[in-house]
Protein backbone atom coordinates (compact mmCIF):
# COMPACT_ATOMS: atom_id res chain seq x y z
CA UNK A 1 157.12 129.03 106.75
CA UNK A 2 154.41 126.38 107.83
CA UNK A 3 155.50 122.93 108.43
CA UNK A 4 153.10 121.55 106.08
CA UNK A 5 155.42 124.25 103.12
CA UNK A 6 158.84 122.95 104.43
CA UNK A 7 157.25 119.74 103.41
CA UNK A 8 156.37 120.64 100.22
CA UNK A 9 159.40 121.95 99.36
CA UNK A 10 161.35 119.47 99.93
CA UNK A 11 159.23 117.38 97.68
CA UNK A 12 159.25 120.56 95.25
CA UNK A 13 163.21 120.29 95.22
CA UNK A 14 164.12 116.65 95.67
CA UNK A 15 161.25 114.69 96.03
CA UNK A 16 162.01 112.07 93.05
CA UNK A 17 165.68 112.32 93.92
CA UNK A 18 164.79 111.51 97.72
CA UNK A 19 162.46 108.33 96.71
CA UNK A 20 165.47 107.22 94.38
CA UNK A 21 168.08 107.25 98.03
CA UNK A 22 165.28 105.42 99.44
CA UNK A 23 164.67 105.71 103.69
CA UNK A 24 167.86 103.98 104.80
CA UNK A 25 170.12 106.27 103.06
CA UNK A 26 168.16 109.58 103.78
CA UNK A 27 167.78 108.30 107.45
CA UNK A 28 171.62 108.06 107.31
CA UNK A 29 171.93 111.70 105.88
CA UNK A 30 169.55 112.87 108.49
CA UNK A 31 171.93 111.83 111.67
CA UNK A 32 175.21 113.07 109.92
CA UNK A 33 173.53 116.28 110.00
CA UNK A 34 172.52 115.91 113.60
CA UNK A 35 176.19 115.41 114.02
CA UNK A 36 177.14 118.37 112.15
CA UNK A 37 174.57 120.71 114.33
CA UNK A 38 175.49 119.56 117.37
CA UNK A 39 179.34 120.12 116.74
CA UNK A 40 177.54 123.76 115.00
CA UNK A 41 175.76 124.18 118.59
CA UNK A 42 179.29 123.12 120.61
CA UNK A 43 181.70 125.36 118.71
CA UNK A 44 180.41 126.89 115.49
CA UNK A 45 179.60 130.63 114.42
CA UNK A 46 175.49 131.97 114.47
CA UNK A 47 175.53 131.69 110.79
CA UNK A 48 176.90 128.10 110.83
CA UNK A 49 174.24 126.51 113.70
CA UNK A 50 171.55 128.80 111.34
CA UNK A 51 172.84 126.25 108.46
CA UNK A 52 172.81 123.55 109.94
CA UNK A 53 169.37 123.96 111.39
CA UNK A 54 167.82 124.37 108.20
CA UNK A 55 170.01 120.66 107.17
CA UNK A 56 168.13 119.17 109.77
CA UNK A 57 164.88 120.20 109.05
CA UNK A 58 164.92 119.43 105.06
CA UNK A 59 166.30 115.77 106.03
CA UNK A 60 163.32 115.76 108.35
CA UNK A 61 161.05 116.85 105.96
CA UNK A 62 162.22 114.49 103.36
CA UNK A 63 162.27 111.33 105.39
CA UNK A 64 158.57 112.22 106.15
CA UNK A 65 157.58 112.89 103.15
CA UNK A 66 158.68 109.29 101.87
CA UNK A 67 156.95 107.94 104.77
CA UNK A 68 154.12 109.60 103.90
CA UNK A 69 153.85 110.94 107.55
CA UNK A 70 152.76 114.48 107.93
CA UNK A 71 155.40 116.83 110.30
CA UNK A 72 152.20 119.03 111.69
CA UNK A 73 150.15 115.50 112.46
CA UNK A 74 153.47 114.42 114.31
CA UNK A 75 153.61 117.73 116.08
CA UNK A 76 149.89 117.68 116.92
CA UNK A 77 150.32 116.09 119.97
CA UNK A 78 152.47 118.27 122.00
CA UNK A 79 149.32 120.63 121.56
CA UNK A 80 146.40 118.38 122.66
CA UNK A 81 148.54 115.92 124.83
CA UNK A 82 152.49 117.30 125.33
CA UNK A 83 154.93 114.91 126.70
């Protein structure tokens, strides 16, 4: 799956339901599941880091999406100009 479909289906799934949380809240979501994969990553099972993983990257995708900031623009510079 292409950034640019993760995107989409997020918006697909929750997109009115994101805009309705608003980008406080879903920023909020999006670090207690950077919590949750780095205790997956410390101690958890395959399965459970795999979970929480995916988490991450929907509550990345949504928070972009109501930013209207596109995850393969944001991601375009570690190709031309990386870090």
């Amino acid at each position: 799956m292409q950034l640019t479909e993760v995107q989409t289906l997020m918006e697909d799934l929750y997109g009115e339901a994101d805009r309705e949380r608003g980008v406080p809240a879903t920023v909020a979501w999006l670090c207690e599941e950077l919590g949750e994969l780095a205790q997956a990553v410390r101690k958890g099972t395959r399965d459970q880091q795999l979970h929480e993983f995916g988490d991450v990257l929907a509550w990345l995708a949504s928070l972009a999406n109501q930013m209207d900031i596109s995850l393969d623009d944001a991601m375009a510079r570690y190709v031309d100009n990386p870090p």
